[in-house]
N, C-alpha and C. Protein backbone atom coordinates (compact mmCIF):
# COMPACT_ATOMS: atom_id res chain seq x y z
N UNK A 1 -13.20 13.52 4.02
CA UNK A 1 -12.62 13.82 2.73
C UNK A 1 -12.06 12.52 2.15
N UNK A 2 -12.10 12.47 0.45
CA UNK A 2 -11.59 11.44 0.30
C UNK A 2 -10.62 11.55 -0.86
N UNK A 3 -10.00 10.44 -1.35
CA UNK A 3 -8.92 10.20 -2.40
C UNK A 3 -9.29 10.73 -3.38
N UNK A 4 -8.41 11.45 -4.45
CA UNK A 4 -8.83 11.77 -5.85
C UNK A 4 -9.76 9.85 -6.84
N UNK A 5 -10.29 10.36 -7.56
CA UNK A 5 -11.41 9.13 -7.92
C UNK A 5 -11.66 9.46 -9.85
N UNK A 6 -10.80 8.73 -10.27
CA UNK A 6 -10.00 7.33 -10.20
C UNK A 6 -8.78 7.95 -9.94
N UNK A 7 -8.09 6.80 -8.80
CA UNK A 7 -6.54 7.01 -8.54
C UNK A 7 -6.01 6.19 -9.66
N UNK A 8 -4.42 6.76 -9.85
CA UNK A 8 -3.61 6.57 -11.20
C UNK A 8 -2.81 5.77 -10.65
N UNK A 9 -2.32 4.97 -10.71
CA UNK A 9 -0.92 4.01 -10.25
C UNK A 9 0.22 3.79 -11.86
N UNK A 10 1.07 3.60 -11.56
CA UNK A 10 2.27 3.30 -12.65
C UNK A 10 2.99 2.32 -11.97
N UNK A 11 3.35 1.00 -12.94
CA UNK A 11 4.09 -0.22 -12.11
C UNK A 11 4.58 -0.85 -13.88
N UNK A 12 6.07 -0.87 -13.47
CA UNK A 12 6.66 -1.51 -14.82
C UNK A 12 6.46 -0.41 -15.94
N UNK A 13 5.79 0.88 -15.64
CA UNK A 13 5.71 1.74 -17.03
C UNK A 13 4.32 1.87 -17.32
N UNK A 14 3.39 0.71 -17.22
CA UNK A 14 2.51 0.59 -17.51
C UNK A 14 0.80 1.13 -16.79
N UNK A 15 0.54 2.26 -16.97
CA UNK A 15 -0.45 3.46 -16.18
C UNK A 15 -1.69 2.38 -16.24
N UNK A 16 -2.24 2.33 -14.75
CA UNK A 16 -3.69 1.62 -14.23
C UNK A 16 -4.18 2.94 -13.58
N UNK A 17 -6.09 2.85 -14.60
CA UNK A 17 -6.79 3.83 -13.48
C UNK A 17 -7.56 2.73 -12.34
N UNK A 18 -7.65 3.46 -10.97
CA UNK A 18 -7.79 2.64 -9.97
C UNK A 18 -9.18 3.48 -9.49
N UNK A 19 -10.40 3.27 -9.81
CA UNK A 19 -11.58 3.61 -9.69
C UNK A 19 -11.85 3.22 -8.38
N UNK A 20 -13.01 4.21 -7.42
CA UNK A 20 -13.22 3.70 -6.33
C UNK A 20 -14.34 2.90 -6.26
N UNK A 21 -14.46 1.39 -5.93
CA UNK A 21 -15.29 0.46 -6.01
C UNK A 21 -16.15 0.34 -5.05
N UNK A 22 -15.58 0.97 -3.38
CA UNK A 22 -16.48 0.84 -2.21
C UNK A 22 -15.86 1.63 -1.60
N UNK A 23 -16.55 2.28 -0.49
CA UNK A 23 -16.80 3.07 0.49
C UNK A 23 -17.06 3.22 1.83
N UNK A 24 -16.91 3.04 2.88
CA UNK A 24 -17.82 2.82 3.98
C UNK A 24 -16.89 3.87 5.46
N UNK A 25 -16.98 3.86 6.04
CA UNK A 25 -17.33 5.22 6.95
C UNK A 25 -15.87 5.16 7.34
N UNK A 26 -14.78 4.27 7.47
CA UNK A 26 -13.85 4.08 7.80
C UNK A 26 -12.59 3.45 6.76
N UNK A 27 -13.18 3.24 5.38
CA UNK A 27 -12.51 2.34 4.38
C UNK A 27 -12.77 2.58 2.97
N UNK A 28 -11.77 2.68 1.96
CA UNK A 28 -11.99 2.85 0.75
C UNK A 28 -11.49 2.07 -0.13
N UNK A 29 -11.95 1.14 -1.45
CA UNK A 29 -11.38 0.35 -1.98
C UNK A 29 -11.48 0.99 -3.51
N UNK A 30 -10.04 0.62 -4.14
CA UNK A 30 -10.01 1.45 -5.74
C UNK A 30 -9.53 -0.27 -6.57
N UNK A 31 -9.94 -0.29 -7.66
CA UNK A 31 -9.69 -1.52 -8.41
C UNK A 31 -9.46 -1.24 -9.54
N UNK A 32 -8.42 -1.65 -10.24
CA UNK A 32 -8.09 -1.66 -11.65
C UNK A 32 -9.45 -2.27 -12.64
N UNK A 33 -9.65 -1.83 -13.64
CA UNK A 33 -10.38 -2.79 -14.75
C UNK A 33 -10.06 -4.11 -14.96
N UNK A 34 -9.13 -4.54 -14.91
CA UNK A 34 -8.64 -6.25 -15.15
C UNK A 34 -8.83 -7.05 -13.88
N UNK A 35 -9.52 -5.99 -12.64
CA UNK A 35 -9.47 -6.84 -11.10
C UNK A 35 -7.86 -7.18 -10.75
N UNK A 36 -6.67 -6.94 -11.14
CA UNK A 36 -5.46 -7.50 -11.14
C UNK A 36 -4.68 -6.33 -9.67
N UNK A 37 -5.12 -5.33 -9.94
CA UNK A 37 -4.53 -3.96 -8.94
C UNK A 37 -5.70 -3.96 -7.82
N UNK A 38 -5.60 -3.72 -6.24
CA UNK A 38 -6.36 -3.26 -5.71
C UNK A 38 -5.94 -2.26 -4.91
N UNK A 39 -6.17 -1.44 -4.41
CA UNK A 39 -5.69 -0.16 -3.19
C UNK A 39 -6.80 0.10 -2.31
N UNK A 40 -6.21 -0.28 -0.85
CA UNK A 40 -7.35 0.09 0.24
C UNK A 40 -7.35 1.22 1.24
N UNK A 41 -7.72 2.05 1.36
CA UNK A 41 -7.47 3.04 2.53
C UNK A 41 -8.06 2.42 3.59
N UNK A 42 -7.78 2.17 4.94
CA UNK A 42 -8.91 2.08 6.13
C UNK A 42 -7.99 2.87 7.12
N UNK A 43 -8.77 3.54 8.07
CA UNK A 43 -9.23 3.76 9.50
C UNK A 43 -9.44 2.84 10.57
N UNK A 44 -8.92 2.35 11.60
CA UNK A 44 -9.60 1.66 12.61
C UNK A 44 -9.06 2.08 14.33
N UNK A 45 -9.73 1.75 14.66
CA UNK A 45 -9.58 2.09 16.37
C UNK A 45 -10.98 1.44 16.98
N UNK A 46 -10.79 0.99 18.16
CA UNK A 46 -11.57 0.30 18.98
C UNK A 46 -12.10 1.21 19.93
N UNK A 47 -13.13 0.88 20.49
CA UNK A 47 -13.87 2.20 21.23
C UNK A 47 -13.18 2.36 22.66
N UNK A 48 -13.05 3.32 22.59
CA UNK A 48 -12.02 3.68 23.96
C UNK A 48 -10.19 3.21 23.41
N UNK A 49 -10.51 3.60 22.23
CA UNK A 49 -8.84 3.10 21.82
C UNK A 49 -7.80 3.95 21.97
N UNK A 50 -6.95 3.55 22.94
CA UNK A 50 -5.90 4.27 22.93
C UNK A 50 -4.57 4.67 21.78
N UNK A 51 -4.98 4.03 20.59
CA UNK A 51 -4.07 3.98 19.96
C UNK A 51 -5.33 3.65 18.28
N UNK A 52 -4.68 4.45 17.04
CA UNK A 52 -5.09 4.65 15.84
C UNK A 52 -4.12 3.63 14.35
N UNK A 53 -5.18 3.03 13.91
CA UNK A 53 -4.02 2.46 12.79
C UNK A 53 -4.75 2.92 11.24
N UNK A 54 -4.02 3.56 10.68
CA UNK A 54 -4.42 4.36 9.18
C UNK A 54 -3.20 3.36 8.34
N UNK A 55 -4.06 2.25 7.14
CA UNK A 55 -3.58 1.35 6.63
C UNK A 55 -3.63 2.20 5.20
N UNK A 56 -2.54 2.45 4.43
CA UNK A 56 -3.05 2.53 2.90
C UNK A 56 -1.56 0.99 2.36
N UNK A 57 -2.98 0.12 1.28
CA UNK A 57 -2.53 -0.83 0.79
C UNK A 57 -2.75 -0.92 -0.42
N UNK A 58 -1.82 -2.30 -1.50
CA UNK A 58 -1.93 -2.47 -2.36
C UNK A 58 -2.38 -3.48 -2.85
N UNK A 59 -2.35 -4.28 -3.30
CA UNK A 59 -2.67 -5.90 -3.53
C UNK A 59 -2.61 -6.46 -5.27
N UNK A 60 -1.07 -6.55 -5.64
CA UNK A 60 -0.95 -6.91 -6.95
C UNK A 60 -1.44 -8.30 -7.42
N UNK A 61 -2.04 -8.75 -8.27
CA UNK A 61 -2.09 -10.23 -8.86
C UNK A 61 -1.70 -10.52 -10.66
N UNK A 62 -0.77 -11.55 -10.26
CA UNK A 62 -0.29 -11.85 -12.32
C UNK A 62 -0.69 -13.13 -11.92
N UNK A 63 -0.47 -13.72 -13.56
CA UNK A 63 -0.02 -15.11 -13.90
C UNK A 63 1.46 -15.42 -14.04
N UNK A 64 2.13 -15.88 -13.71
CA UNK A 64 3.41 -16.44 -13.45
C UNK A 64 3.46 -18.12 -13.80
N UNK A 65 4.55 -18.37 -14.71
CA UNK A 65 5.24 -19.68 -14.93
C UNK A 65 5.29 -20.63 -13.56
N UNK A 66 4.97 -21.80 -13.77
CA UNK A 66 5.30 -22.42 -12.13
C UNK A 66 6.55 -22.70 -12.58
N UNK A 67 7.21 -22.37 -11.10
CA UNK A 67 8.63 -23.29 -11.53
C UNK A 67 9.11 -24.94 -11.31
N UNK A 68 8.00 -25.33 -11.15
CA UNK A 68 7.99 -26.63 -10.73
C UNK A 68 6.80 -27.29 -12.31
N UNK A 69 6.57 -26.96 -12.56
CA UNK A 69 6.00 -27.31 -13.97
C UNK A 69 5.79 -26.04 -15.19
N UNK A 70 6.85 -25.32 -15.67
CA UNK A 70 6.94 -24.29 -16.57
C UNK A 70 6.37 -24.49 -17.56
N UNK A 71 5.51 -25.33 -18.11
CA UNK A 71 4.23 -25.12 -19.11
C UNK A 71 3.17 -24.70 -17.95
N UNK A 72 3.23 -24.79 -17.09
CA UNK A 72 1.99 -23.93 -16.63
C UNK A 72 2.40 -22.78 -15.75
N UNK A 73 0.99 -22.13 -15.90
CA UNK A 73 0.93 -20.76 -15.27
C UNK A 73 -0.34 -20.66 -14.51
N UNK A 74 0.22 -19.98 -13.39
CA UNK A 74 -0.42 -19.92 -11.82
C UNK A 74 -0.28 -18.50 -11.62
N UNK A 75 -1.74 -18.16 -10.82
CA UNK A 75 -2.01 -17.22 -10.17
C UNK A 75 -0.75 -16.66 -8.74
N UNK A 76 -0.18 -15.62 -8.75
CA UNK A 76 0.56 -15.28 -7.88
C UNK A 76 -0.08 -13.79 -7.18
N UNK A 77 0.31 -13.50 -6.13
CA UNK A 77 -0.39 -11.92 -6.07
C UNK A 77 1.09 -11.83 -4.53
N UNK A 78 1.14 -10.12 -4.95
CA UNK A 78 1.97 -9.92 -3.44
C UNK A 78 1.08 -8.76 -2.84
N UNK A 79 1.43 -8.18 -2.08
CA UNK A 79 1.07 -6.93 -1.30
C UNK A 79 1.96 -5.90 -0.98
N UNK A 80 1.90 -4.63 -0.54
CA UNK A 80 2.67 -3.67 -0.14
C UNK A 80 1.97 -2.68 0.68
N UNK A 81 2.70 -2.62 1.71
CA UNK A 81 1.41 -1.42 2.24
C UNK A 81 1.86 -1.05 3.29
N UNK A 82 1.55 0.74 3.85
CA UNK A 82 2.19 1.03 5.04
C UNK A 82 1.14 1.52 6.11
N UNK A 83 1.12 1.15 7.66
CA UNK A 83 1.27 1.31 8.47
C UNK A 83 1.30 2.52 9.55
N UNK A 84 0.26 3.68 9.83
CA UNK A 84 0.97 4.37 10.73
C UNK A 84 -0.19 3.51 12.24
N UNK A 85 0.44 3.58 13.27
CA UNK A 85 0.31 3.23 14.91
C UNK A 85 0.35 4.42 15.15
N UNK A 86 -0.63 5.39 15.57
CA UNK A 86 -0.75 6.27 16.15
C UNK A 86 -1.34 6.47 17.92
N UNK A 87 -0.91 7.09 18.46
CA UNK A 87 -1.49 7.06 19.70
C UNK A 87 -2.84 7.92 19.61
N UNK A 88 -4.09 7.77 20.32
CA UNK A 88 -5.19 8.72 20.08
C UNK A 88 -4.80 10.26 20.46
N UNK A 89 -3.76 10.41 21.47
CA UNK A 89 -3.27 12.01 21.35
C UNK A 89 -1.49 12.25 21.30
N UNK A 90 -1.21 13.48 21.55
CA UNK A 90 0.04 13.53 21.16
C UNK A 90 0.78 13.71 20.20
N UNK A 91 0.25 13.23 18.79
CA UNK A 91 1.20 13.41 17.78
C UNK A 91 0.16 14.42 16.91
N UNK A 92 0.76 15.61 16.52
CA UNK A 92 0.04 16.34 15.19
C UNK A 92 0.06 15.81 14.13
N UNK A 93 -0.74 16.38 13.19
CA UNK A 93 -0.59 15.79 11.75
C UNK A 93 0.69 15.83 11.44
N UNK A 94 1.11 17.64 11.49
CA UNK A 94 2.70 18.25 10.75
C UNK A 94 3.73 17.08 11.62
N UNK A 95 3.53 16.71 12.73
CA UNK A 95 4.51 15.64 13.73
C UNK A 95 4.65 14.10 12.83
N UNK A 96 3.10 13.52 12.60
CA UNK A 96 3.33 12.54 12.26
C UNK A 96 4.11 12.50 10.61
N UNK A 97 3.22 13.72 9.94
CA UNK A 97 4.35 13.74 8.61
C UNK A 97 5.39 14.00 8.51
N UNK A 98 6.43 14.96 9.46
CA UNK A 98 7.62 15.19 9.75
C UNK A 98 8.19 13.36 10.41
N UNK A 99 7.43 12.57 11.04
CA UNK A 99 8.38 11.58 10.98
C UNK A 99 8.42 10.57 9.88
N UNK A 100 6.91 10.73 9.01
CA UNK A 100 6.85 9.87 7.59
C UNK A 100 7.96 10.21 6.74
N UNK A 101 8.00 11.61 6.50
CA UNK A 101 8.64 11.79 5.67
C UNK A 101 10.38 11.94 5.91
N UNK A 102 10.65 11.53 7.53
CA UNK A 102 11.87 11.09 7.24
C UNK A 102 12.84 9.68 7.12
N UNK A 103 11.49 8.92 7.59
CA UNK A 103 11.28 7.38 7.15
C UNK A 103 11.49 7.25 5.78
N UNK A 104 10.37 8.01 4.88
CA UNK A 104 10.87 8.05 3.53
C UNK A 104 11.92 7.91 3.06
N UNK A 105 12.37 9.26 3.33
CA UNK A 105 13.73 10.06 3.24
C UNK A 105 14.99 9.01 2.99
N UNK A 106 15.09 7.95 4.49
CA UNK A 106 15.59 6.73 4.63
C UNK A 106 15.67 5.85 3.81
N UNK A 107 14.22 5.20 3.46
CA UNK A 107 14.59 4.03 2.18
C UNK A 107 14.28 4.90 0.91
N UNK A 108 14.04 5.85 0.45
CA UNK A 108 14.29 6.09 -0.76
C UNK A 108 15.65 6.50 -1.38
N UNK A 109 16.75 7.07 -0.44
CA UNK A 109 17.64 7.24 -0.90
C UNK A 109 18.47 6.43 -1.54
N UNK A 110 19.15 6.86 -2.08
CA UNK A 110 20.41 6.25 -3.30
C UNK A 110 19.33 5.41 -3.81
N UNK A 111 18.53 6.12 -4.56
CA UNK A 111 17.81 4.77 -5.75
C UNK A 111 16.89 3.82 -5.08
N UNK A 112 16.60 4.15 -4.03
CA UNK A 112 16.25 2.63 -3.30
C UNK A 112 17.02 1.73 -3.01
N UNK A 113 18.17 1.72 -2.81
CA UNK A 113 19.24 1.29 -2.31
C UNK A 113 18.27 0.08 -0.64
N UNK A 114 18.25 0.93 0.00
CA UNK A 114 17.66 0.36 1.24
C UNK A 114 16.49 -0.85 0.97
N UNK A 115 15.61 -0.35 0.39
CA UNK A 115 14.47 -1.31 -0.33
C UNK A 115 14.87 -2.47 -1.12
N UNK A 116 15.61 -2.53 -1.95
CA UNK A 116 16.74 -3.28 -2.67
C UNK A 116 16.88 -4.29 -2.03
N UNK A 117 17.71 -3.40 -0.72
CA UNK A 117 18.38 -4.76 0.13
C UNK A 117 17.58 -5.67 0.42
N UNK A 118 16.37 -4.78 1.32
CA UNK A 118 15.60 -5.75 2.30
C UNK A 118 14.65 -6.34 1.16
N UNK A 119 14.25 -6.52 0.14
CA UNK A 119 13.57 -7.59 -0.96
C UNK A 119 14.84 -8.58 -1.27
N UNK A 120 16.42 -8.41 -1.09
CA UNK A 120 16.82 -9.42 -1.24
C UNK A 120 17.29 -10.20 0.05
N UNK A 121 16.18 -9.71 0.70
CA UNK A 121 16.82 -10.91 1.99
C UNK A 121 17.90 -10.08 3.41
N UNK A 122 18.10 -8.81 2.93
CA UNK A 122 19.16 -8.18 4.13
C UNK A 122 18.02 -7.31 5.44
N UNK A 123 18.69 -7.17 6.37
CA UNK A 123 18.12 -6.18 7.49
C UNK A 123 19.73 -5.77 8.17
């Protein structure tokens, strides 16, 4: 099964459709029209793997002022993206989303309060 097609993203206010560009048995890539947004789903595990990693990512790119010469402008890009480490048995779906969603739970509260911090440098 796969992602709704085109996925919608919102960043700054401003709505990107994120069309799916590629496909392949373990991986899905969605791209904005300007090439500037990307989002990847993958799957991976090694044969005989004891352990599962399900990546969903982002991959922003602007032009940005240098601050070392502010008449010009340079390509910048960041990333964001989470992570589950699964073991190949043991955890249910309802298990692993009962602990996502209290990870969530964690940095979304008070506003993003938590997220806040750790972009300015705290742990």
């Amino acid at each position: 099964m796969s992602f709704t097609d085109p996925l919608s993203i919102t960043i700054t206010g401003a709505t990107s459709a994120l069309p799916r560009v590629s496909s392949g048995e373990h991986e899905s890539e969605y791209l904005s029209a300007d090439g500037l947004i990307k989002l990847t789903a993958q799957h991976s595990s090694a044969a005989r793997a004891k352990r599962m990693r399900r990546v969903l990512r982002i991959d922003h790119n602007k032009m940005a002022p240098d601050p070392f010469r502010p008449d010009e402008n340079r390509a910048v890009s960041m990333s964001n993206y989470i992570v589950f480490d699964l073991p190949s048995w043991g955890y249910t779906n309802a298990e692993q989303l009962a602990v996502y969603t209290g990870f969530k739970t964690l940095y979304t509260a008070t506003s993003d309060a938590m997220i806040i911090k750790l972009l300015g440098g705290e742990s």
